[in-house]
C-alpha atoms as a PDB file:
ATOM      1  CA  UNK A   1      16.784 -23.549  60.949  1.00  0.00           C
ATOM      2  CA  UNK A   2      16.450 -26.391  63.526  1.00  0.00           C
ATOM      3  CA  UNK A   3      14.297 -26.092  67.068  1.00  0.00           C
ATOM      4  CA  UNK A   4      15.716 -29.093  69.589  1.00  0.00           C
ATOM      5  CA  UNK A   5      12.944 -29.756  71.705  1.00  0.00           C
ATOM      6  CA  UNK A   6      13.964 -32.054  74.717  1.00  0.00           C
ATOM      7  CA  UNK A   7      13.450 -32.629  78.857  1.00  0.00           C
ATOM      8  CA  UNK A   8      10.101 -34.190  78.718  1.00  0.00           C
ATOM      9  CA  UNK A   9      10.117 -37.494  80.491  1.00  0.00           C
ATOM     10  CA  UNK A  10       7.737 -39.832  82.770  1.00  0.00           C
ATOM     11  CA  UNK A  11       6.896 -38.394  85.971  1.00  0.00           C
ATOM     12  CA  UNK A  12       3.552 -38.195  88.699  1.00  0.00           C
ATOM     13  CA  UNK A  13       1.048 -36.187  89.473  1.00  0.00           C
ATOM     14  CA  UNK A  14       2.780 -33.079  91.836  1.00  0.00           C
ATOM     15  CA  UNK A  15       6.270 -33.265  90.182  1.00  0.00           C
ATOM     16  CA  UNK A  16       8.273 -30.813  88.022  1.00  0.00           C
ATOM     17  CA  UNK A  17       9.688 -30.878  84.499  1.00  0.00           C
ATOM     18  CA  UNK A  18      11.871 -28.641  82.495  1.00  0.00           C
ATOM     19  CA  UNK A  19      11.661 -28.632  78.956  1.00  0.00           C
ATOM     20  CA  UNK A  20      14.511 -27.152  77.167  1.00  0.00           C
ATOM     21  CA  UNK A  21      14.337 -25.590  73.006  1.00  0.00           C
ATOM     22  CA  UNK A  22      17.441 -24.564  71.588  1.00  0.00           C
ATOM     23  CA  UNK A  23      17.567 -23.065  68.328  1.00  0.00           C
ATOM     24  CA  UNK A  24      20.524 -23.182  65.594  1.00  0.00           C
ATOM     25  CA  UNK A  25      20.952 -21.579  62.193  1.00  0.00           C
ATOM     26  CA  UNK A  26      19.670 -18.535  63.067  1.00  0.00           C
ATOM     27  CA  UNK A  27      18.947 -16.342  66.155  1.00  0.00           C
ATOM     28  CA  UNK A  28      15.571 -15.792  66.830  1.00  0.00           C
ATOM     29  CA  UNK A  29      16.161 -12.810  69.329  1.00  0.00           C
ATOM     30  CA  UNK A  30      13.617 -10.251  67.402  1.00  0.00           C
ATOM     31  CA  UNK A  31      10.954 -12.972  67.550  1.00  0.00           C
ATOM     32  CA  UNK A  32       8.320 -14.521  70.056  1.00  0.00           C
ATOM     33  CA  UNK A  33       8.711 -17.992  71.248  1.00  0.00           C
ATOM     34  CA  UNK A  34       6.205 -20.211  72.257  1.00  0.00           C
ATOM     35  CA  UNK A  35       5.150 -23.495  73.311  1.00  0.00           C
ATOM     36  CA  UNK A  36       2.323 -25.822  72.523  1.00  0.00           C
ATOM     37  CA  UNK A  37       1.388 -29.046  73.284  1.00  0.00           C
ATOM     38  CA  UNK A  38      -0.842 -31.818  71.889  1.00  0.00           C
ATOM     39  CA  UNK A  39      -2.480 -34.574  73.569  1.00  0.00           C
ATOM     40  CA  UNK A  40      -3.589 -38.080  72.160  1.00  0.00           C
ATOM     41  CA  UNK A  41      -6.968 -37.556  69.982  1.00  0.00           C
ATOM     42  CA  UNK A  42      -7.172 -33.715  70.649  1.00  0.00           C
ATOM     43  CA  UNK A  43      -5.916 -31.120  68.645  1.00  0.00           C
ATOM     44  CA  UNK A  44      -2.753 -28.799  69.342  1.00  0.00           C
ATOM     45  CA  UNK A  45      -3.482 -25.775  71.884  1.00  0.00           C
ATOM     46  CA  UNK A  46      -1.613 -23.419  72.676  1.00  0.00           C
ATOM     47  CA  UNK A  47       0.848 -23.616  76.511  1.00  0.00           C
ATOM     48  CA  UNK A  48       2.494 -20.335  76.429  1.00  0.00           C
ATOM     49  CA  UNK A  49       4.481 -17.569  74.698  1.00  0.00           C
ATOM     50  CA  UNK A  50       6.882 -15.017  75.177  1.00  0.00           C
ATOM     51  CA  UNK A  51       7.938 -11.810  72.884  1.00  0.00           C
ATOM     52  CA  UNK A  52      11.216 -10.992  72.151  1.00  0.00           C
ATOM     53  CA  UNK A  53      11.381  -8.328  75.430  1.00  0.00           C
ATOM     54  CA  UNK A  54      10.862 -11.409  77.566  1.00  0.00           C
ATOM     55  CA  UNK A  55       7.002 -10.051  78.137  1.00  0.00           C
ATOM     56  CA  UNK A  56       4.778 -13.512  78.385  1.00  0.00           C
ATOM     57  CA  UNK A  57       1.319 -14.832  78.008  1.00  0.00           C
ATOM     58  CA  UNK A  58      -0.131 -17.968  78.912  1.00  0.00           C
ATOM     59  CA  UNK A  59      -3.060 -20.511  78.743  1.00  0.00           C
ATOM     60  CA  UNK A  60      -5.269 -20.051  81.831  1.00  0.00           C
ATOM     61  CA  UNK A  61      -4.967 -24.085  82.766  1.00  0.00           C
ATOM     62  CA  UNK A  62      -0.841 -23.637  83.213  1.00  0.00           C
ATOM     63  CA  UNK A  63      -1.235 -20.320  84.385  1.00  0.00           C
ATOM     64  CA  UNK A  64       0.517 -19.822  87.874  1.00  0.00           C
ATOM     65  CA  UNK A  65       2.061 -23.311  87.519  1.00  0.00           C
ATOM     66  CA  UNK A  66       3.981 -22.793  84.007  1.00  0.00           C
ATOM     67  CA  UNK A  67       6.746 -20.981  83.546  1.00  0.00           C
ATOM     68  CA  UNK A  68       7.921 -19.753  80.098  1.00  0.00           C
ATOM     69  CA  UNK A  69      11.682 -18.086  79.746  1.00  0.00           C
ATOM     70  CA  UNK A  70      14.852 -17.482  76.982  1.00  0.00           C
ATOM     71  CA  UNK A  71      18.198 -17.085  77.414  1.00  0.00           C
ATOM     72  CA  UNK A  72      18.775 -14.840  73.954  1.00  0.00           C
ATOM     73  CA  UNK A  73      22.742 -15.238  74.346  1.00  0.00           C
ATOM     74  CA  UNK A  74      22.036 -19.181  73.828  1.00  0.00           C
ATOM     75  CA  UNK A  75      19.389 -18.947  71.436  1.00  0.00           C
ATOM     76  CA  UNK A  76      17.467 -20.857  74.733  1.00  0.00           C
ATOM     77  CA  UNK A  77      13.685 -21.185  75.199  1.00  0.00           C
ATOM     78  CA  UNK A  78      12.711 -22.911  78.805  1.00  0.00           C
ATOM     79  CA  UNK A  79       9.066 -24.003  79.937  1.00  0.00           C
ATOM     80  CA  UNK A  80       9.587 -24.977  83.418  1.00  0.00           C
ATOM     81  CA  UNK A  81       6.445 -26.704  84.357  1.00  0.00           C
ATOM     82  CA  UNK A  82       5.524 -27.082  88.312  1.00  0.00           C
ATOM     83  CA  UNK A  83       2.624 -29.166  90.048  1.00  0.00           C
ATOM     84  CA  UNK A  84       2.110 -31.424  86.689  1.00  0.00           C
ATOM     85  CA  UNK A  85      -0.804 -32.673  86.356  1.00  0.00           C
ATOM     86  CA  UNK A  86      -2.630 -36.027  84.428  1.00  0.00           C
ATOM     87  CA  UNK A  87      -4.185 -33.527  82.190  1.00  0.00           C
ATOM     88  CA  UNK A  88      -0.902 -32.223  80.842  1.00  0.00           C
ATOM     89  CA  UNK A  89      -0.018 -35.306  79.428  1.00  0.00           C
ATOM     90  CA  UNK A  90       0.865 -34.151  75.910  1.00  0.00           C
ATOM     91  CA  UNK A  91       3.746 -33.595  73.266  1.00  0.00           C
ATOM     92  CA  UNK A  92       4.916 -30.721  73.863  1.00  0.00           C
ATOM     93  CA  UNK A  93       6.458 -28.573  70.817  1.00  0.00           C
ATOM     94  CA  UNK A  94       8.608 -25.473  70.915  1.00  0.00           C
ATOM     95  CA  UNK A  95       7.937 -22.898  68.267  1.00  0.00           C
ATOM     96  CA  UNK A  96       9.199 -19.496  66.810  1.00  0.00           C
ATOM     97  CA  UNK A  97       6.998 -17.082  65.829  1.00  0.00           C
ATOM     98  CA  UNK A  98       7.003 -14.988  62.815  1.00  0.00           C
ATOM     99  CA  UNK A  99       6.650 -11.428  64.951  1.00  0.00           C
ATOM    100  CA  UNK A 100       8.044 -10.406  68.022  1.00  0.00           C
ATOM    101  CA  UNK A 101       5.171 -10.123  70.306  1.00  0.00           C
ATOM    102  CA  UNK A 102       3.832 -12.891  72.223  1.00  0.00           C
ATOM    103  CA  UNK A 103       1.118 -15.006  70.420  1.00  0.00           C
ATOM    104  CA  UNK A 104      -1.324 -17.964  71.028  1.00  0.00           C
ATOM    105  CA  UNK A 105      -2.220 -19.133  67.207  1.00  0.00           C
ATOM    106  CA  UNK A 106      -0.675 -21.823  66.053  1.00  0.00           C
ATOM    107  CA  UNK A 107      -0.495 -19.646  62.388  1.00  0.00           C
ATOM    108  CA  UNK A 108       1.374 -16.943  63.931  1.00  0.00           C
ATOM    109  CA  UNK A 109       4.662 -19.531  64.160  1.00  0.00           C
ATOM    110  CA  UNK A 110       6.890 -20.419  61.235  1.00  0.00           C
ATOM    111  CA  UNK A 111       9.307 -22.371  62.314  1.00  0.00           C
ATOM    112  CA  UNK A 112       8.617 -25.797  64.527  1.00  0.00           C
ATOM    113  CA  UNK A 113      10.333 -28.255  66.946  1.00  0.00           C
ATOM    114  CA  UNK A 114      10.117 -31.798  67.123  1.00  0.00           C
ATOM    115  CA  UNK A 115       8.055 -32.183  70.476  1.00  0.00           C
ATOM    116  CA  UNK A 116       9.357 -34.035  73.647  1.00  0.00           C
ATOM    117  CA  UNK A 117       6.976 -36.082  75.258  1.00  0.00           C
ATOM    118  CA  UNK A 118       5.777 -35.181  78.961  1.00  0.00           C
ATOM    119  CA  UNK A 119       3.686 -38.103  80.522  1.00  0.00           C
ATOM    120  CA  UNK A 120       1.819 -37.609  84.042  1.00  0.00           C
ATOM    121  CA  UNK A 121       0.837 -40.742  85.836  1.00  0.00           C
ATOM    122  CA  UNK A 122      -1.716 -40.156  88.702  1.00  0.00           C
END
């Protein structure tokens, strides 16, 4: 089981990013998906999640500016991120959860990606 984090990239205060997690060597269509992120000297926190009907929950500082979605034909979870700020400079880390409702705890997820890194300069 592999999760392929990748889209993160350098970019300034205002602009958008993408982040893209595919998953291979299984299909994770009865199970949440989230992401998290982790910045330099804090720990991990949670970004945002999303249960295997597509029904989502977020952290209140992305909420209305975050957007989490999956493509379950392509085994496909997006977090399109709008109106970046300095503050969500971070690794960001897709994750699949061992349920299939949406969840923020870091335990609830068995399987992990990589991370991309997202920097925002201000």
């Amino acid at each position: 089981v592999q999760l392929q984090a990748s889209g993160g990239g350098l970019v300034r205060t205002g602009d958008s990013l993408r982040l893209t997690c595919a998953a291979s060597g299984r299909t994770f269509s009865n199970n949440a998906l989230g992401w998290f992120r982790q910045a330099p000297r804090k720990e991990r926190e949670f970004v945002a999640s999303i249960s295997w009907k597509s029904d989502t929950y977020y952290a209140d500082s992305v909420k209305g500016r975050f957007t989490i979605s999956r493509e379950l034909n392509k085994n496909t979870l997006y977090l399109q991120m709008n109106n970046l700020e300095p503050e969500d400079t971070a690794v960001y880390y897709c994750a699949a959860a061992r349920k299939s409702f949406a969840a923020s705890q870091s335990s609830d997820y068995a399987h992990w990606g990589q991370g991309t890194q997202v920097t925002v300069s201000s």
